[in-house]
Every structure is written in structure tokens, then in C-alpha cells.
Protein backbone atom coordinates (compact mmCIF):
# COMPACT_ATOMS: atom_id res chain seq x y z
CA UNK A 1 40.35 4.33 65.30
CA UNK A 2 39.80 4.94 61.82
CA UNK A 3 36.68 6.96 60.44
CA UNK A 4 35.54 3.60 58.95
CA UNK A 5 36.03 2.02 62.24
CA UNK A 6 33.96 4.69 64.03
CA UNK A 7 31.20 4.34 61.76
CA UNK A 8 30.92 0.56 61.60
CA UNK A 9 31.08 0.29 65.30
CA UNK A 10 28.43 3.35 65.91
CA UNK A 11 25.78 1.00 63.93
CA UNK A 12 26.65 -2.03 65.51
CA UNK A 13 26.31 -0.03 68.87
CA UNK A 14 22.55 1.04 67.49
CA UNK A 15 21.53 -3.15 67.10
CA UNK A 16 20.78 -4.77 63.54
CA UNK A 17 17.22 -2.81 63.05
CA UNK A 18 18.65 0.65 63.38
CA UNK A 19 18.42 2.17 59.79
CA UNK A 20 19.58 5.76 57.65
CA UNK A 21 18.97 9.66 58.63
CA UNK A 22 15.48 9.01 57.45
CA UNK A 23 14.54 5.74 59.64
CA UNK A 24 11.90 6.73 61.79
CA UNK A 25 12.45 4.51 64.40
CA UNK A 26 15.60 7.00 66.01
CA UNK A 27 13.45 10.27 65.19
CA UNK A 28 10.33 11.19 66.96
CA UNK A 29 9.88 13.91 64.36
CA UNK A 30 9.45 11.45 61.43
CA UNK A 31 7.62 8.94 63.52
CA UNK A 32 4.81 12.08 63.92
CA UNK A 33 5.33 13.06 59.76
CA UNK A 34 7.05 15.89 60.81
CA UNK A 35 9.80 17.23 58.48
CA UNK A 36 12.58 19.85 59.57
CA UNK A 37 13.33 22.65 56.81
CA UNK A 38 15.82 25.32 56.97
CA UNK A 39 13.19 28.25 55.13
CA UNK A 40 13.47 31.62 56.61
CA UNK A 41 10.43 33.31 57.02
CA UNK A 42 11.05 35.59 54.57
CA UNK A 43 11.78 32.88 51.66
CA UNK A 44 8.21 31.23 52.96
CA UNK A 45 6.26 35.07 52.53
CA UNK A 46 7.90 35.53 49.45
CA UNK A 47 6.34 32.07 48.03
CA UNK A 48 3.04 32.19 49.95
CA UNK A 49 2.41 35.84 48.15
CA UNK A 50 4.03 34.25 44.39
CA UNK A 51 1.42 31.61 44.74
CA UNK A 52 -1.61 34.08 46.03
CA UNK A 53 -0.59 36.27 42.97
CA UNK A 54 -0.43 33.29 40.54
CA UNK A 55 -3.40 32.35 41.87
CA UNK A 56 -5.32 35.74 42.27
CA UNK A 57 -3.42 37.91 39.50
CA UNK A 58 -5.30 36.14 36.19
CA UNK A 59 -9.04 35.73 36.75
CA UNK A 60 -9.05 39.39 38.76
CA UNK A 61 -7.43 40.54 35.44
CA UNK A 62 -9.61 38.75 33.15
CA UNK A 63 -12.64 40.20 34.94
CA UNK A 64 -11.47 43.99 34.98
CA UNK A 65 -10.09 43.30 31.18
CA UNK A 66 -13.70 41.58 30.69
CA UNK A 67 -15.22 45.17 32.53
CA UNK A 68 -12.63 47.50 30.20
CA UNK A 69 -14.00 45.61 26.92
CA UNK A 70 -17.97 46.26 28.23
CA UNK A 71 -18.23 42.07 27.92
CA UNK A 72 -20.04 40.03 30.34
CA UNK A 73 -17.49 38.10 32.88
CA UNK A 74 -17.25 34.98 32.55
CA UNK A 75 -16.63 34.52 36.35
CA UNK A 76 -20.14 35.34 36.89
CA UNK A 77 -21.68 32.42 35.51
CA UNK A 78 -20.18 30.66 38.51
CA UNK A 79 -22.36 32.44 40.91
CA UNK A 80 -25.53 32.81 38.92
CA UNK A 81 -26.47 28.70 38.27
CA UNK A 82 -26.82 26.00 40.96
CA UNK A 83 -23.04 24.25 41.40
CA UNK A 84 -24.14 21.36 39.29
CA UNK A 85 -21.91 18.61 37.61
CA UNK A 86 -23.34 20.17 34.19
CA UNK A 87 -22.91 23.79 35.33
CA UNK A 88 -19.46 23.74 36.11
CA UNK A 89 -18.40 21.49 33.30
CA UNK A 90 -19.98 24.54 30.99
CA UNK A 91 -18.34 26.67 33.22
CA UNK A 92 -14.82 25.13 32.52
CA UNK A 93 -15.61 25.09 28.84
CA UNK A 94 -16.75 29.03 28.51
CA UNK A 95 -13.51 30.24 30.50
CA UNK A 96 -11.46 28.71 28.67
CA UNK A 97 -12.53 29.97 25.66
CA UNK A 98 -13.17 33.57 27.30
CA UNK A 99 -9.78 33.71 28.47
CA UNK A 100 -7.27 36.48 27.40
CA UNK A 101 -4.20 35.05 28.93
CA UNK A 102 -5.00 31.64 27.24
CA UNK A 103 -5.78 33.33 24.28
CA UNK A 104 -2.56 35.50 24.25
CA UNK A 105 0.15 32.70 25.86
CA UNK A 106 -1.04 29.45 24.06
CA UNK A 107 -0.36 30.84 20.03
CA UNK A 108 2.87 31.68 20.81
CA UNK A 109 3.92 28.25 23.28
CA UNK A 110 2.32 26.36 20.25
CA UNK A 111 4.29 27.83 17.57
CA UNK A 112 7.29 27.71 19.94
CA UNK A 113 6.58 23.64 20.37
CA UNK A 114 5.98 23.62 16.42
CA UNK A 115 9.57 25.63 15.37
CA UNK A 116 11.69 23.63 18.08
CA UNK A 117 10.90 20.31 18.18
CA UNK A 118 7.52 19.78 15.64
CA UNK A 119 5.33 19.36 18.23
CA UNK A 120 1.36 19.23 17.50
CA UNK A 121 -1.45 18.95 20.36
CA UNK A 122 -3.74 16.25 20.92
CA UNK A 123 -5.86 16.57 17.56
CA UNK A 124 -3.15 18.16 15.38
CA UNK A 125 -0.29 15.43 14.63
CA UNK A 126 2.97 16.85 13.02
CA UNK A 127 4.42 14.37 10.60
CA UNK A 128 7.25 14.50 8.38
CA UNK A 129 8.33 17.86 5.82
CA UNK A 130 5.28 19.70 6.78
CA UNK A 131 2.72 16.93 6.69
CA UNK A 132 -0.08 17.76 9.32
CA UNK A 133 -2.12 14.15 10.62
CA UNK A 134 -5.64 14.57 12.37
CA UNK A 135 -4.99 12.84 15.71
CA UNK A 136 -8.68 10.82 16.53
CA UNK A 137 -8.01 9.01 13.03
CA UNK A 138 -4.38 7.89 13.99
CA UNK A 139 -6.41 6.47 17.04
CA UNK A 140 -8.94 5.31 14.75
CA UNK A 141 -5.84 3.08 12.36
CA UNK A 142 -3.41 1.73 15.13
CA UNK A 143 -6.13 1.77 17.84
CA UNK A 144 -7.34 -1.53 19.13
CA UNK A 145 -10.37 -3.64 17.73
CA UNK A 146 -13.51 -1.08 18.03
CA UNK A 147 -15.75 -4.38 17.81
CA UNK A 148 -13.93 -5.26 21.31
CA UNK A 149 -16.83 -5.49 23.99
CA UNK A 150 -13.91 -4.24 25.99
CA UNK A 151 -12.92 -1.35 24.29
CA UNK A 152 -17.52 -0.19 23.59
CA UNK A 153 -17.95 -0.59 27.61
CA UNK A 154 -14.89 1.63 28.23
CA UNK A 155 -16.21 4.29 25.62
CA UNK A 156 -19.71 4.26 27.33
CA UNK A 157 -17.92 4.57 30.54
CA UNK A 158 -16.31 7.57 30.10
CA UNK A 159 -18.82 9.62 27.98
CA UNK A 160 -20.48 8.84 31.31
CA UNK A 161 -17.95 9.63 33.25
CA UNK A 162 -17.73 13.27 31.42
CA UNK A 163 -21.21 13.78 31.81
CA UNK A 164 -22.66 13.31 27.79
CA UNK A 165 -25.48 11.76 26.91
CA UNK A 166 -25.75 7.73 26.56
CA UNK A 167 -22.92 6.42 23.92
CA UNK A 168 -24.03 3.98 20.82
CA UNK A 169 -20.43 2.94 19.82
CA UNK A 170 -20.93 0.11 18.14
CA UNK A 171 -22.25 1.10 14.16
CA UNK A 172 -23.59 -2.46 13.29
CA UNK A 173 -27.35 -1.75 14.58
CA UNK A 174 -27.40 1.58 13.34
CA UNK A 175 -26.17 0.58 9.93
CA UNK A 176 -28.22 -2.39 9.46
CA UNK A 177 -31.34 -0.74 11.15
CA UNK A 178 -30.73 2.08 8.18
CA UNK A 179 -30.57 -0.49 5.23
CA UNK A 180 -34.26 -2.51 6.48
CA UNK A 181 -35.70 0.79 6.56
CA UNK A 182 -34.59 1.81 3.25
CA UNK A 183 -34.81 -1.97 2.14
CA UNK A 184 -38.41 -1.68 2.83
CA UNK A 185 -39.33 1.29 0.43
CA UNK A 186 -37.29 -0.18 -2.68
CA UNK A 187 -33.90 1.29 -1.63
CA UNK A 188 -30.58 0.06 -2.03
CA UNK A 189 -28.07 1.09 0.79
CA UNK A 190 -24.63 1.51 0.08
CA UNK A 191 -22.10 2.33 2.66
CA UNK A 192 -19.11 4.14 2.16
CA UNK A 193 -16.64 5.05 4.43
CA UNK A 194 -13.45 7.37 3.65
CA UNK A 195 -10.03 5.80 4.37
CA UNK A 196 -7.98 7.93 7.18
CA UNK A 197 -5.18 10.46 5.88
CA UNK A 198 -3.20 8.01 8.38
CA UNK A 199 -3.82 5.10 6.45
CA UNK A 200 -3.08 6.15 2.99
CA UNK A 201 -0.27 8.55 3.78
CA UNK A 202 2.21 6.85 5.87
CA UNK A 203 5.46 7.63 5.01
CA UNK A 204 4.49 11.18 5.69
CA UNK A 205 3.35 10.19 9.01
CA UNK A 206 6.23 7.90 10.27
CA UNK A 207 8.52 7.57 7.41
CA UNK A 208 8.35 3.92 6.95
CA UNK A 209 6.51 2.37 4.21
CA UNK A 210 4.59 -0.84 4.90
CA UNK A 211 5.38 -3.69 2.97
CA UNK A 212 3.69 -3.47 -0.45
CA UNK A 213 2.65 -6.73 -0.30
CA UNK A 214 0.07 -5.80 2.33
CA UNK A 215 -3.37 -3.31 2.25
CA UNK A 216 -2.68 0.03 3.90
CA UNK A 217 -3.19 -0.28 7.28
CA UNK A 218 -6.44 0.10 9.16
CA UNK A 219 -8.41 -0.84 12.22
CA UNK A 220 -7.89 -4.53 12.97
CA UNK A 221 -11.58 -4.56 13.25
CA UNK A 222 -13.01 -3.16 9.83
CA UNK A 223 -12.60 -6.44 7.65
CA UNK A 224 -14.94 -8.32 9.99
CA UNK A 225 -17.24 -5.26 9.79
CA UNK A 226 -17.26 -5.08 6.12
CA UNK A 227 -18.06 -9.06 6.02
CA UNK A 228 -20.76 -8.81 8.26
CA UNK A 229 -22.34 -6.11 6.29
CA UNK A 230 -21.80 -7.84 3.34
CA UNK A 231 -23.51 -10.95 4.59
CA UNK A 232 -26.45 -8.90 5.97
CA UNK A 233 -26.46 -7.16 2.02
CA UNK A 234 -25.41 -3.84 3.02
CA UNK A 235 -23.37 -3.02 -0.18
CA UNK A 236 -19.35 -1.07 1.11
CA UNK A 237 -17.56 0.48 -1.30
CA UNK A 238 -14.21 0.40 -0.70
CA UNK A 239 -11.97 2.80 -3.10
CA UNK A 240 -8.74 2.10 -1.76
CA UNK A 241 -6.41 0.33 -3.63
CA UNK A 242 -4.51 -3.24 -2.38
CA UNK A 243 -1.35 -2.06 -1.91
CA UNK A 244 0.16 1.58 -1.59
CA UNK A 245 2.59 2.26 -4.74
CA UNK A 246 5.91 4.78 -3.92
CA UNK A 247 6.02 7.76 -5.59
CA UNK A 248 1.93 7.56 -6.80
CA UNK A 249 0.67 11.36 -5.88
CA UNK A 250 -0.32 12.07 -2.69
CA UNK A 251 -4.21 10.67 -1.43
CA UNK A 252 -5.08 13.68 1.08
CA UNK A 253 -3.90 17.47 1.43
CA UNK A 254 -0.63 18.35 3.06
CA UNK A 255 -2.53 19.78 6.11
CA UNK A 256 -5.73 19.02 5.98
CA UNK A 257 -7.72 16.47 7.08
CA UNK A 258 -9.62 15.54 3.29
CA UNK A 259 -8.28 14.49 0.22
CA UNK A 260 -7.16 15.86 -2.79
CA UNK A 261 -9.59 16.96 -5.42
CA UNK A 262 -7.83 14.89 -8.02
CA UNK A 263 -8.15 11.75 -5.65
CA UNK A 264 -11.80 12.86 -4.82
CA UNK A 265 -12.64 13.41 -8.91
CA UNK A 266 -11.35 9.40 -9.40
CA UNK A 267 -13.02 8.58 -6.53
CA UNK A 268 -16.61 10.11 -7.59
CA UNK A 269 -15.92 8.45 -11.28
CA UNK A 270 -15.59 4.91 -9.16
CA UNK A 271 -18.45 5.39 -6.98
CA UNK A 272 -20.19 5.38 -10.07
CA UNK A 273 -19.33 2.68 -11.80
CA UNK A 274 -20.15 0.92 -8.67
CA UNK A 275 -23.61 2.02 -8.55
CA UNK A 276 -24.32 1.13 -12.16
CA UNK A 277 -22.48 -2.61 -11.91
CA UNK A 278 -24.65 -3.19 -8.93
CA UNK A 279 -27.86 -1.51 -10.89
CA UNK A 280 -28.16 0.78 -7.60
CA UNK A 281 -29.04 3.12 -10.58
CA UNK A 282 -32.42 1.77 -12.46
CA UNK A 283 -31.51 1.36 -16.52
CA UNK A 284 -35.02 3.46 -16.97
CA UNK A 285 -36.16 3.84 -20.68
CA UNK A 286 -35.85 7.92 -21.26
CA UNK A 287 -34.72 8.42 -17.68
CA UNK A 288 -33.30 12.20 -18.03
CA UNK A 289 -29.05 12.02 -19.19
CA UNK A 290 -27.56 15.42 -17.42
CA UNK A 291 -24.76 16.98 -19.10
CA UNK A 292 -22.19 18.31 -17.25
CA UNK A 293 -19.01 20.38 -17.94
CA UNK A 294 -16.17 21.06 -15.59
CA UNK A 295 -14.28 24.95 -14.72
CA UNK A 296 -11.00 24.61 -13.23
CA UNK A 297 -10.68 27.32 -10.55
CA UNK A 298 -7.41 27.83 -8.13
CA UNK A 299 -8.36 28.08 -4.29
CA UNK A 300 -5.70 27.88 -1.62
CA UNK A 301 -5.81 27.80 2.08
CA UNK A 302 -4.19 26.63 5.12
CA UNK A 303 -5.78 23.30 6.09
CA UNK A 304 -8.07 22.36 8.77
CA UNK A 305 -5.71 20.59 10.71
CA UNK A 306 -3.18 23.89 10.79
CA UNK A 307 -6.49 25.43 12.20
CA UNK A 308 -6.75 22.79 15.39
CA UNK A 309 -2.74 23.78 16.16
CA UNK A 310 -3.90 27.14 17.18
CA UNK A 311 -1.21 28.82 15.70
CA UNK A 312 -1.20 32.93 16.56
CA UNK A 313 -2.78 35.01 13.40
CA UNK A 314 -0.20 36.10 10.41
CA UNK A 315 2.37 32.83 11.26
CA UNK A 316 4.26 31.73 8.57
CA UNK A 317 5.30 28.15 10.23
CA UNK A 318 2.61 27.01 7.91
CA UNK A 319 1.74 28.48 4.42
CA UNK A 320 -1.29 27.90 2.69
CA UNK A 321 -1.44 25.61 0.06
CA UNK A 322 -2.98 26.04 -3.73
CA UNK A 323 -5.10 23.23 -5.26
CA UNK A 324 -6.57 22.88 -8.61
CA UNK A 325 -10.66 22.27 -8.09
CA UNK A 326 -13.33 22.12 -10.91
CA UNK A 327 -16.24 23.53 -10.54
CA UNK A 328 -19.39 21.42 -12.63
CA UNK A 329 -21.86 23.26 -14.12
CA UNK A 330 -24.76 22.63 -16.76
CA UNK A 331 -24.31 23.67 -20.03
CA UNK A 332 -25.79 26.95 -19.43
CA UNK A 333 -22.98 27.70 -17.04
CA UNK A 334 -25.12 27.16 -14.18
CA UNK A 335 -23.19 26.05 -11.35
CA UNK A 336 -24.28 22.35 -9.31
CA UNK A 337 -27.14 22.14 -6.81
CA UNK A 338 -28.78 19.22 -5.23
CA UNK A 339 -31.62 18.18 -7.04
CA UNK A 340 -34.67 16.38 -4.29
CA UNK A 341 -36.39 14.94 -7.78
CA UNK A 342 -33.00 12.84 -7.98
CA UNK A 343 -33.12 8.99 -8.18
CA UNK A 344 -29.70 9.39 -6.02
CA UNK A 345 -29.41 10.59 -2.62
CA UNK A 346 -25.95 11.12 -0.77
CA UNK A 347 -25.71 11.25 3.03
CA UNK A 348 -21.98 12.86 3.81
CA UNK A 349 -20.03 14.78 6.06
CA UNK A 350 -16.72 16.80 5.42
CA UNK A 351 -15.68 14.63 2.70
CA UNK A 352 -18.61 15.46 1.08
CA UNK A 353 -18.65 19.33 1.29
CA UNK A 354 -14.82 20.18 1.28
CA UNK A 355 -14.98 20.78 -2.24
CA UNK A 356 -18.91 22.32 -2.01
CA UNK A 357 -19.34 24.09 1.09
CA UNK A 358 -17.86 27.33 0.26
CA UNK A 359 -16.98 28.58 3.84
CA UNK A 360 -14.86 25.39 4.12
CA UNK A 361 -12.30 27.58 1.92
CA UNK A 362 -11.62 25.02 -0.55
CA UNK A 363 -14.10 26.27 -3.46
CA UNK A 364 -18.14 25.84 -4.34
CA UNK A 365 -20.10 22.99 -6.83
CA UNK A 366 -16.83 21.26 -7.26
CA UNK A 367 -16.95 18.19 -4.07
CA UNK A 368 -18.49 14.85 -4.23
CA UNK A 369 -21.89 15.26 -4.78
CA UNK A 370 -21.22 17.60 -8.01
CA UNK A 371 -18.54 14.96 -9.15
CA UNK A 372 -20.71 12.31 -8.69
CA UNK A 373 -23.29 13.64 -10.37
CA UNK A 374 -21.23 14.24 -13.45
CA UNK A 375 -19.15 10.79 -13.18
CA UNK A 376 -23.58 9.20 -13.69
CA UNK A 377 -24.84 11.79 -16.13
CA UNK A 378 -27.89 12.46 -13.47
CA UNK A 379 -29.19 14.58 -10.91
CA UNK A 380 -28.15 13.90 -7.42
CA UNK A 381 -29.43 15.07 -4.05
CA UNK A 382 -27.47 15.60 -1.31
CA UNK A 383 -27.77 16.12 2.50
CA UNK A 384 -24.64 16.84 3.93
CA UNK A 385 -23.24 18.30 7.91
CA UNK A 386 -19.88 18.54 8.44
CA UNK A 387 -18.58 16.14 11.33
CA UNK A 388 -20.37 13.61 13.29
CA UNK A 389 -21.08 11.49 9.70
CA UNK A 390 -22.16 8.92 12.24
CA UNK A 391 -25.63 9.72 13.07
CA UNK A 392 -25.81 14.16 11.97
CA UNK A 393 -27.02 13.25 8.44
CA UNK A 394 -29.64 10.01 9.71
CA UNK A 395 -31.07 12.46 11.71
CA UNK A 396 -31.40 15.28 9.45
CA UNK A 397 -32.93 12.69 6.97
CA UNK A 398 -35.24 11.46 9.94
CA UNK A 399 -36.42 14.87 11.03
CA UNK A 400 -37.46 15.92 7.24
CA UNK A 401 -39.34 12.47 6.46
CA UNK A 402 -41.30 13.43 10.33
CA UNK A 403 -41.62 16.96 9.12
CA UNK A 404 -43.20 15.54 5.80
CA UNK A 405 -41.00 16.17 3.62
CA UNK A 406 -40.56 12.60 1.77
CA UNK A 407 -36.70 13.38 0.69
CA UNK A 408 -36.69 9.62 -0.17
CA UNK A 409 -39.69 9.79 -2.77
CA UNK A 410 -38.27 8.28 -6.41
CA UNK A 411 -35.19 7.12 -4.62
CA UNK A 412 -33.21 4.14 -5.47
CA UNK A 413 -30.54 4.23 -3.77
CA UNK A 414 -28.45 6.22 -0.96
CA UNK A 415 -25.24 6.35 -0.63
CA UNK A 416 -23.89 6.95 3.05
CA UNK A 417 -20.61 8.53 3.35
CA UNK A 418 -18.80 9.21 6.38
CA UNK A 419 -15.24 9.07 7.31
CA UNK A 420 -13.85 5.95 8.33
CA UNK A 421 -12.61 6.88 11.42
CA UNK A 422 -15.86 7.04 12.96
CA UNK A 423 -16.70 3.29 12.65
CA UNK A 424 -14.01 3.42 15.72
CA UNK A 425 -14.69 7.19 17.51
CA UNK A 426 -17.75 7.75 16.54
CA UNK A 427 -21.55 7.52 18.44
CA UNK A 428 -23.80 5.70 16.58
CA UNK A 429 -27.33 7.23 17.69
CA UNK A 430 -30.22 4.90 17.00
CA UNK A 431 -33.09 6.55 15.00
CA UNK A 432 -36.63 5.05 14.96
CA UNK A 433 -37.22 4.54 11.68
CA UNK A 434 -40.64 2.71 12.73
CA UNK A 435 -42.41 5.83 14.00
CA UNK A 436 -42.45 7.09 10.47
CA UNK A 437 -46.00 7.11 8.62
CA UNK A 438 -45.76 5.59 5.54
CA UNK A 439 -45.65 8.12 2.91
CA UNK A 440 -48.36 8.55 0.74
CA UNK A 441 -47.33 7.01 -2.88
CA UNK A 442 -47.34 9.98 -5.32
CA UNK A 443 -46.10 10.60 -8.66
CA UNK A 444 -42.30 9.40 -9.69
CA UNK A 445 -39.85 11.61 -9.14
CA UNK A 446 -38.97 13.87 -11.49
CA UNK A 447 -35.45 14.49 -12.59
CA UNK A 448 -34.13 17.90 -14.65
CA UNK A 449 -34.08 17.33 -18.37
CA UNK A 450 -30.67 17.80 -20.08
């Protein structure tokens, strides 16, 4: 008989429900879960003391490198608060940040990732010839609808679910809640929110250029914001253009996450032509004309986003890049500051002080308050926090208006800046505008003479 033969009539001889080597039904073995290896004990003590060392070998060393260095462990903290959900969440977060293997291994797979194959992390997004893309504002432009009651219930589920406070997702009550309550001293609210580096730049991102028939591309979502904002008279000012023009220079820096002084000087000049043809500005007989002039200064830096890749200190992957800023001064050479007398107020975030905020790295006096100050020929005041432009600068106007200090006194308008990305990713905090005391009317504010 053939060794076909043999095997066909072996099965037959089993009946039609017999099945492979791993049919339970012909092995009491796998009918108990039971599987046979060949391991030798040796093999199996070799592994068992791999793993205990894997396991053991880094927190035992990060405790007696922790004891060497005369630092607190880390490891402690475990043992010194109650086990709660918030506990060992903070607990997570300060080991990994405490710890020297991390610290040591993670540089060096990143730049690895980064020289093989381009590869970013989760918030740093390598694009194309050493174009570096903030990752939440990717999500932000080719995310779904952030108006989706779908997509706000899922974002209050899992800040939940992590453990963070209550989640205000959607920005329509918080914006319109902010223009009553300026409405309702004489102030005119205008909204403006910063396109995404994704948005404007994305033939460095992908390599494909959207038809230029077509706006850049943004969350399906923000023209039905805009129109309901306009229809409530919030004024949005928009400065991007309809279509995206090869070859124009570039909107944002190489690897950063804000835009280029040169696109932020135009955009400051536009921002105030838009306050005065919407007479945001009041056309007040002798109100004071400031006259500014402008220093160029060099400053170069790697970018922010080069920062969030981790990269280990002294890589040259990534080489800083030199910009062009310009500084504004008054005539006496006296470099910008915000002025609280001014009839304009700017709430901003980054945006606002990349060009100011001189531990940002990218120069002093020369960002978007300065250049809006110059592009009007005022004063301007300016309350600015980096990040969180969704609810840090309400808040900070909030807390000095409760603390008595009327930062809105001779106001006429404020403009609210805050990247666009967190109309999608960002948390909306109410404030309650309504426990404020009405101020006291004084005097009119008093802006610098020229």
C-alpha cells in the first residue's frame, strides 16, 4: 500500500469527525489545555532568571544610581501615598521622567528611528527634506468634525477615563459667553485663530499639493463654526489666503511649530486693517498716534518641534535654523512693552510670544503684540501664556478683573488669539463672567503720547 493509501485509510479508520495533531478530541492533554514542550530545565532557568533580571536589574539600579547621586528615589513615592488611581498615575509620570535608563536609551533609539527611516513620535511628525509637523494639529486638519456630538462624548470619556478633570470640548459656549461679557461693557470681540503648520504647508508634509482651486485644508467642522459665530456677531479673522500658490515662501518655520516672522509681520499689518474697517479701533479726536521703528536682529535655534523628538544633546540630525526678526522700539530706542492704558487688548498663546518671549529662543519686542502695535500706530496690551490658548489667557483675564485689577478699563476691543488647532483638541473651561462686580467707572484710559 502506498504512503497515500496508508494515510487516507488511517482517517477513514478514525470516522468523519476525527481532525489534525491539534484536534482535541484524540488528545486528553489538549482537551485539559495542556501543551507538551521539549524545554530542558536548564533552557527554562536560564529564561526564568533573564526575565527576573529584566525585571529586577533597572529600578534596583535606578534606586542605588538615585542613592550614588544623593537624589530622592523615585521608588519611594510608591510606598509613602495611599495606592490611589491619582497616586499611581503621578507615580507613572515622575518615573518616567526620573529614569536614567529612559533617559540614556530613548535619545539614541530616537535618533536611530530619525537617521534610518525618518521616524518622529507621537507629537513630533517628520515630513519631507527636513520639515518637522506638530502631530495634535495634523489631528486637528484631517481629524473628523470636532462639532460631532460623537466625537465631544468620546473626548469627555477618556479625559475621564485618564483621570483629569471634567472636559469642555466644545468652544461655542465659551466663545460666545466671552463676547456678551465683553459686549456688555462696550467691547468688541474678535476671534482669531492661527491656521495649523499642517494646513498651510502641505507639500512639506505629504508631498502632494491640493488642488489650487480649493482653500487649504482644515477641519471639516470650522466653516460651520465660523458662520455660527458670525451670525451670533463674534467678528473671525481669518488671514489665510483662498488658495495656496507654489513656490510663495514658506508660512511656518522648518521645525517649529509657529510661523515665520515675515508671515507673522503681514499678518499683524492685516489684523489691523481689520480692526480699523470694522472701527474695533474708535476714530477718537487727538487719540495718542505711537511711532514706531523696527531693528532687524538675527536669532537662530532649533525649533520646538526638534525639542518634542527628544533627540540626545550635541545631534546634528537637525541644525538650527537662522531667521531675520525685528525688534520695534519707540523712537527713543526703547524696546516694546504692553501698555494696560491701551484701547487694545490681545489675549494669545505661543503665536503670540514666539517672537516676544525671550526664553522661547526666537528674540524679544519683535512678536505679535509689538507688530501689531506698530501695523495701528497705538499702544497695545497684551496678556499672553504659552499653550492651552483655549481657556489659560480667559482665566488669567478673569482672575485680575476678581483681583481688581480692571485690565479691561478704556478697552474697545480684544482680540483673542489662539491656535487653531484647539477649536478641535482643546478644553474649553467655562469662566463665570457673572460673578464679577461691576467695575467702578473711572477716568478713560490713558494711552502713551508719541
Amino acid at each position: 500500500m502506498t504512503l497515500a493509501a496508508d494515510t487516507i485509510g488511517r482517517a477513514a479508520a478514525q470516522g468523519p469527525n476525527r481532525g489534525g495533531p491539534t484536534d482535541p478530541s484524540h488528545d486528553e492533554d489538549l482537551r485539559r489545555g495542556i501543551l507538551r514542550t521539549a524545554v530542558s530545565r536548564p533552557v527554562a532557568c536560564a529564561l526564568g532568571i533573564a526575565f527576573l533580571l529584566v525585571i529586577y536589574v533597572v529600578p534596583i539600579g535606578q534606586a542605588i544610581g538615585d542613592r550614588t547621586s544623593g537624589n530622592d528615589s523615585v521608588l519611594l513615592d510608591l510606598f509613602r501615598h495611599p495606592p490611589t488611581k491619582d497616586n499611581i498615575k503621578q507615580f507613572e509620570e515622575d518615573l518616567d521622567k526620573a529614569s536614567t535608563p529612559r533617559e540614556y536609551v530613548r535619545p539614541r533609539v530616537q535618533a536611530f528611528l530619525l537617521r534610518a527611516g525618518g521616524y518622529g513620535n507621537k507629537k513630533a511628525v517628520v515630513g519631507r527634506d527636513g520639515w518637522l509637523f506638530y502631530g495634535p494639529g495634523i489631528t486637528a486638519v484631517g481629524g473628523p468634525g470636532f462639532l460631532d456630538p460623537t466625537i465631544m462624548a468620546s473626548r469627555k470619556r477618556a479625559a475621564l477615563d485618564a483621570g483629569d478633570p471634567p472636559l469642555s470640548p466644545d468652544p461655542r459656549p465659551a466663545i460666545l459667553d466671552f463676547g456678551r461679557f465683553l459686549g456688555s461693557r462696550g467691547i468688541k470681540l474678535v476671534l482669531f485663530p492661527v491656521p495649523d503648520k499642517a494646513s498651510l504647508q502641505p507639500v512639506e508634509l505629504h508631498g502632494r499639493m491640493r488642488d489650487l482651486r480649493l482653500p487649504p485644508a482644515n477641519n471639516p467642522d470650522s466653516p460651520r463654526l465660523m458662520a455660527e459665530l458670525a451670525n451670533a456677531g463674534i467678528l473671525v479673522f481669518d488671514p489665510t489666503s483662498r488658495t495656496l500658490r507654489p513656490g510663495e515662501p514658506p508660512f511656518f518655520l522648518t521645525q517649529d511649530t509657529h510661523w515665520t516672522p515675515a508671515w507673522m509681520e503681514a499678518v499683524a499689518a492685516e489684523l489691523g486693517r481689520f480692526l480699523v474697517a470694522h472701527a474695533a479701533i474708535p476714530h477718537t479726536p487727538g487719540a495718542a498716534v505711537r511711532r514706531w521703528r523696527t531693528v532687524a536682529k538675527t536669532v537662530s535655534r532649533v525649533g520646538d518641534v526638534t525639542d518634542m523628538l527628544g533627540l540626545p544633546d550635541g545631534q546634528t540630525l537637525l541644525l538650527p535654523a537662522t531667521v531675520t526678526v525685528h525688534e520695534v522700539q519707540d523712537p527713543s530706542g526703547v524696546p516694546f512693552e504692553p501698555n494696560e492704558h491701551a484701547s487694545v487688548l490681545l489675549l494669545g498663546d505661543s503665536f503670540t510670544n514666539v517672537f516676544s518671549l525671550e526664553q522661547m529662543g526666537w528674540g524679544a519686542s519683535a512678536g505679535l503684540g509689538a507688530q501689531l502695535a506698530r501695523a495701528i500706530a497705538r499702544d497695545v496690551d497684551v496678556i499672553a501664556q504659552n499653550d492651552s490658548g483655549a481657556h489659560a489667557t480667559r482665566q488669567l483675564l478673569y482672575n485680575a478683573l476678581a483681583g481688581g485689577d480692571d485690565r479691561l478699563a478704556g478697552k474697545s476691543v480684544v482680540v483673542w488669539e489662539l491656535a487653531s488647532r484647539e477649536l478641535a483638541v482643546g478644553d474649553f473651561k467655562p469662566v463665570d463672567w457673572s460673578s464679577l462686580e461691576r467695575p467702578t467707572p473711572r477716568a478713560p484710559a490713558r494711552e502713551e503720547a508719541p
